[in-house]
Protein backbone atom coordinates (compact mmCIF):
# COMPACT_ATOMS: atom_id res chain seq x y z
CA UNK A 1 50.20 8.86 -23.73
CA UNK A 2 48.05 11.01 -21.67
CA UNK A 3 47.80 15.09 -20.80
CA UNK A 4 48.89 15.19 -24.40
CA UNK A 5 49.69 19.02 -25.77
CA UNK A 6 49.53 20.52 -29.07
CA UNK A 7 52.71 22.53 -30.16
CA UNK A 8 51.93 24.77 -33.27
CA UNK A 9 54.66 26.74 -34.71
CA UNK A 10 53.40 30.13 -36.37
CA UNK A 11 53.92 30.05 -39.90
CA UNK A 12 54.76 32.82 -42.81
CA UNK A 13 55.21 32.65 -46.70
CA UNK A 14 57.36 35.34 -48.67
CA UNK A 15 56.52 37.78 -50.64
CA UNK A 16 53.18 37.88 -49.01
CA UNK A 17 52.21 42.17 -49.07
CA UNK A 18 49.99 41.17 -46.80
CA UNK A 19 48.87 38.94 -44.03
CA UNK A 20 47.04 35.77 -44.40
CA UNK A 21 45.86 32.72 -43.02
CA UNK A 22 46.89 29.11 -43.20
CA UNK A 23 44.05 27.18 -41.35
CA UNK A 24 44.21 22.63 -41.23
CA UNK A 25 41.70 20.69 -39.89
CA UNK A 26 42.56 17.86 -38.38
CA UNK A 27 39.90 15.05 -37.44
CA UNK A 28 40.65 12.24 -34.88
CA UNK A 29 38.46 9.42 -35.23
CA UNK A 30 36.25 8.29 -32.36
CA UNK A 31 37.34 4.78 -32.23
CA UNK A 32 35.56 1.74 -30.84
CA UNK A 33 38.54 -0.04 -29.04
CA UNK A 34 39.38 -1.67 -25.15
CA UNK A 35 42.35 0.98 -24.53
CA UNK A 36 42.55 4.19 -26.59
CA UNK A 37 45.29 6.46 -26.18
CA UNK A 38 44.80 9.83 -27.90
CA UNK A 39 47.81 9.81 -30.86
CA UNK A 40 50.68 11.55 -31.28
CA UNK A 41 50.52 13.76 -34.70
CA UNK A 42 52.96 15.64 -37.09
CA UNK A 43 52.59 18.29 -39.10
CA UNK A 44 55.09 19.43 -41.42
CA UNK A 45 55.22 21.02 -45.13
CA UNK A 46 57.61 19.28 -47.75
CA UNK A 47 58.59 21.02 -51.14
CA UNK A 48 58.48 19.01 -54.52
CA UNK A 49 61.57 17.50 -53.69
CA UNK A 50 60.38 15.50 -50.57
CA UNK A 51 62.37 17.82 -48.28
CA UNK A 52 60.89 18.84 -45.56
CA UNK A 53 60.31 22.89 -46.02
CA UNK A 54 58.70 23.92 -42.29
CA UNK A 55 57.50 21.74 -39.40
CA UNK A 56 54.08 23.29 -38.31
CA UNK A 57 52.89 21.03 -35.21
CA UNK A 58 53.86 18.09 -33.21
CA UNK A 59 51.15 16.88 -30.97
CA UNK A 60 52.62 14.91 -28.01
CA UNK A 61 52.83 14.19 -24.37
CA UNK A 62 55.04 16.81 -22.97
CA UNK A 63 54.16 16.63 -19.00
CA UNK A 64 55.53 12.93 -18.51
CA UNK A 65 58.48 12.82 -15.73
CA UNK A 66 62.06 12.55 -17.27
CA UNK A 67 60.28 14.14 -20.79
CA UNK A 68 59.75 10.04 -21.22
CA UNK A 69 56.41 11.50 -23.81
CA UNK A 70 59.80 12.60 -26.25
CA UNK A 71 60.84 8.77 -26.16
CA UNK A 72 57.63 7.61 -28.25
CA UNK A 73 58.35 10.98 -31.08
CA UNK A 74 60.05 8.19 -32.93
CA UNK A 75 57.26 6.06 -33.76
CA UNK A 76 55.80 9.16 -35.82
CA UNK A 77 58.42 7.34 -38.13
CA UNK A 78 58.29 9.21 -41.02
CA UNK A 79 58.24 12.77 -39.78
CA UNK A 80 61.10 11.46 -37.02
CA UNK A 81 63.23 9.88 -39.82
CA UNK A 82 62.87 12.84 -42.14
CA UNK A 83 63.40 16.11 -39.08
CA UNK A 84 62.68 15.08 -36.13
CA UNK A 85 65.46 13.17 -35.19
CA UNK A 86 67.41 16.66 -35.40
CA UNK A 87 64.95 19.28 -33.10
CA UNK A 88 65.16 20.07 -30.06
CA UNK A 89 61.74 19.32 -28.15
CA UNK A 90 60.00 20.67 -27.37
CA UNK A 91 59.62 23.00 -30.26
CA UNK A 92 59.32 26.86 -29.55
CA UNK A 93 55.41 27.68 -30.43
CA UNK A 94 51.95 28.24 -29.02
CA UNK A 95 51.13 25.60 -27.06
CA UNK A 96 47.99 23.46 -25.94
CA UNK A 97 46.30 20.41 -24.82
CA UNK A 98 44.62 18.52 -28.28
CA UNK A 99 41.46 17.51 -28.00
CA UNK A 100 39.83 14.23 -27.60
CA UNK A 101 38.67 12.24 -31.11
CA UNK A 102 36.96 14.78 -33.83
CA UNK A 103 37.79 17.74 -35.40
CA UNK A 104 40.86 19.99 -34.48
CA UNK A 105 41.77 23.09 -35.94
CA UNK A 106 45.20 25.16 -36.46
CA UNK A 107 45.93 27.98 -37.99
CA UNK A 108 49.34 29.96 -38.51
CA UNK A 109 49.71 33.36 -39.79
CA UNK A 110 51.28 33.52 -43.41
CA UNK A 111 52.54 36.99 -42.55
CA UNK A 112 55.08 35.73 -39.96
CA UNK A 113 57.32 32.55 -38.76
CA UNK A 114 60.18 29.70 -39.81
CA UNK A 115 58.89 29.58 -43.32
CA UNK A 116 59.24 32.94 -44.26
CA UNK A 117 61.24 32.00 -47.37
CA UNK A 118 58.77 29.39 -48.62
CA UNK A 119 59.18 30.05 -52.73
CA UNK A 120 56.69 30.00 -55.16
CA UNK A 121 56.16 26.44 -55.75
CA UNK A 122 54.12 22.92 -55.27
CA UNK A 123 54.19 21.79 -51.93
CA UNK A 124 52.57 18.77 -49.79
CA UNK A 125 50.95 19.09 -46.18
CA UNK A 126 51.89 16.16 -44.10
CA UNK A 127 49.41 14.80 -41.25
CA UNK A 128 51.21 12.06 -39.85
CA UNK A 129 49.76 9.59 -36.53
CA UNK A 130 51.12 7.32 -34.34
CA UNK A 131 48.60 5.81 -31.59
CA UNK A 132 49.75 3.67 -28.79
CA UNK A 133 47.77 -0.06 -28.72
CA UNK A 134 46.98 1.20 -32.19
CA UNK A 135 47.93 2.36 -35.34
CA UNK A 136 50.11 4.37 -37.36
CA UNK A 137 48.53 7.14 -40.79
CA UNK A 138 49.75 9.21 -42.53
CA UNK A 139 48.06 11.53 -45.10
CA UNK A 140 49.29 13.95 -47.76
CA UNK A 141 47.33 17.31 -48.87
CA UNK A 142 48.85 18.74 -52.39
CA UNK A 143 48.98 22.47 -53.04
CA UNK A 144 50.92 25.35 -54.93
CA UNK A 145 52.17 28.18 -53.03
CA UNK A 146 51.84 31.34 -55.52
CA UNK A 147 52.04 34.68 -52.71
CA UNK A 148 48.89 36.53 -52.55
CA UNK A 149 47.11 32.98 -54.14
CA UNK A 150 44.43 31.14 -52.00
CA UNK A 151 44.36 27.29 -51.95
CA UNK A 152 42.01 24.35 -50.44
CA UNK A 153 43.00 21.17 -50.55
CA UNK A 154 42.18 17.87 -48.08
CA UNK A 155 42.53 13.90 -47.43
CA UNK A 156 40.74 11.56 -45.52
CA UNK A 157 42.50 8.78 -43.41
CA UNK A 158 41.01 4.78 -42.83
CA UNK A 159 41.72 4.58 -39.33
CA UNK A 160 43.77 6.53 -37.22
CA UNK A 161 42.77 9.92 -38.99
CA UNK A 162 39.80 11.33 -40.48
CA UNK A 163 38.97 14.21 -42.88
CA UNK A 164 42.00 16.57 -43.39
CA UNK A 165 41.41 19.91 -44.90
CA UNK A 166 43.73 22.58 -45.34
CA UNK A 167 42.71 26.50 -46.68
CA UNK A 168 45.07 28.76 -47.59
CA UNK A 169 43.67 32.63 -47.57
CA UNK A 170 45.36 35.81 -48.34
């Protein structure tokens, strides 16, 4: 799982007057091990139902021959069983290499992108990882979308991911 790229899909929220900023932090863990591959990662919104409500990024090895990097999506189980089973991959977005372990930022303009009809509500960020030779986290952030509202929220993984924060700015 190597040359591994960062697809980030820009993001919007309605009834936003005005643009904002949804920023995550994402931390990858240094980790003390014989083989480390850097992990594949997920990150997608769901609404209070569960259902998924916007896929934001999917971190993954996109410059293997034959696409073979798309082969391994599915052991980011739970984002794969829940949507990404159904995209097309790669997903249309700004692209680029992740980073090696600590902290990696994303941010996707509220003002503009697939969620544009994201309603009022309570909502869940989803970080989700999947490391070959290693180990598979997910975490969850809580937070209520209100347009024009800001929100901060964040999680911290055990192993395979560290701190997770997410800010939400108008």
């Amino acid at each position: 799982m190597r040359n591994v790229v960062m697809l980030a899909v820009p993001v919007a929220m309605a009834g936003v007057a005005q643009a904002g900023t949804l920023e995550l932090s994402v931390e990858i863990p240094k980790l003390s091990v014989a083989e480390y591959h850097r992990p594949y990662i997920a990150i997608w919104i769901e609404d209070a139902s569960g259902k998924v409500a916007a896929n934001l990024s999917v971190w993954y090895d996109i410059d293997l021959k034959d696409q073979e990097g798309e082969k391994w999506l599915k052991d980011i189980r739970q984002w794969w069983r829940r949507t990404g089973r159904s995209l097309e991959m790669p997903m249309d977005g700004v692209s680029s290499p992740t980073k090696p372990p600590g902290k990696n930022s994303v941010k996707f303009d509220t003002a503009a992108g697939p969620i544009a009809k994201l309603a009022p509500g309570n909502y869940k960020i989803i970080v989700e990882a999947s490391r070959e030779v290693g180990g598979k986290e997910m975490v969850e952030i809580p937070f209520k979308w209100a347009p024009g509202a800001e929100a901060t929220g964040s999680a911290t993984g055990k192993e395979e991911l560290g701190a997770v924060t997410l800010k939400l700015t108008k």
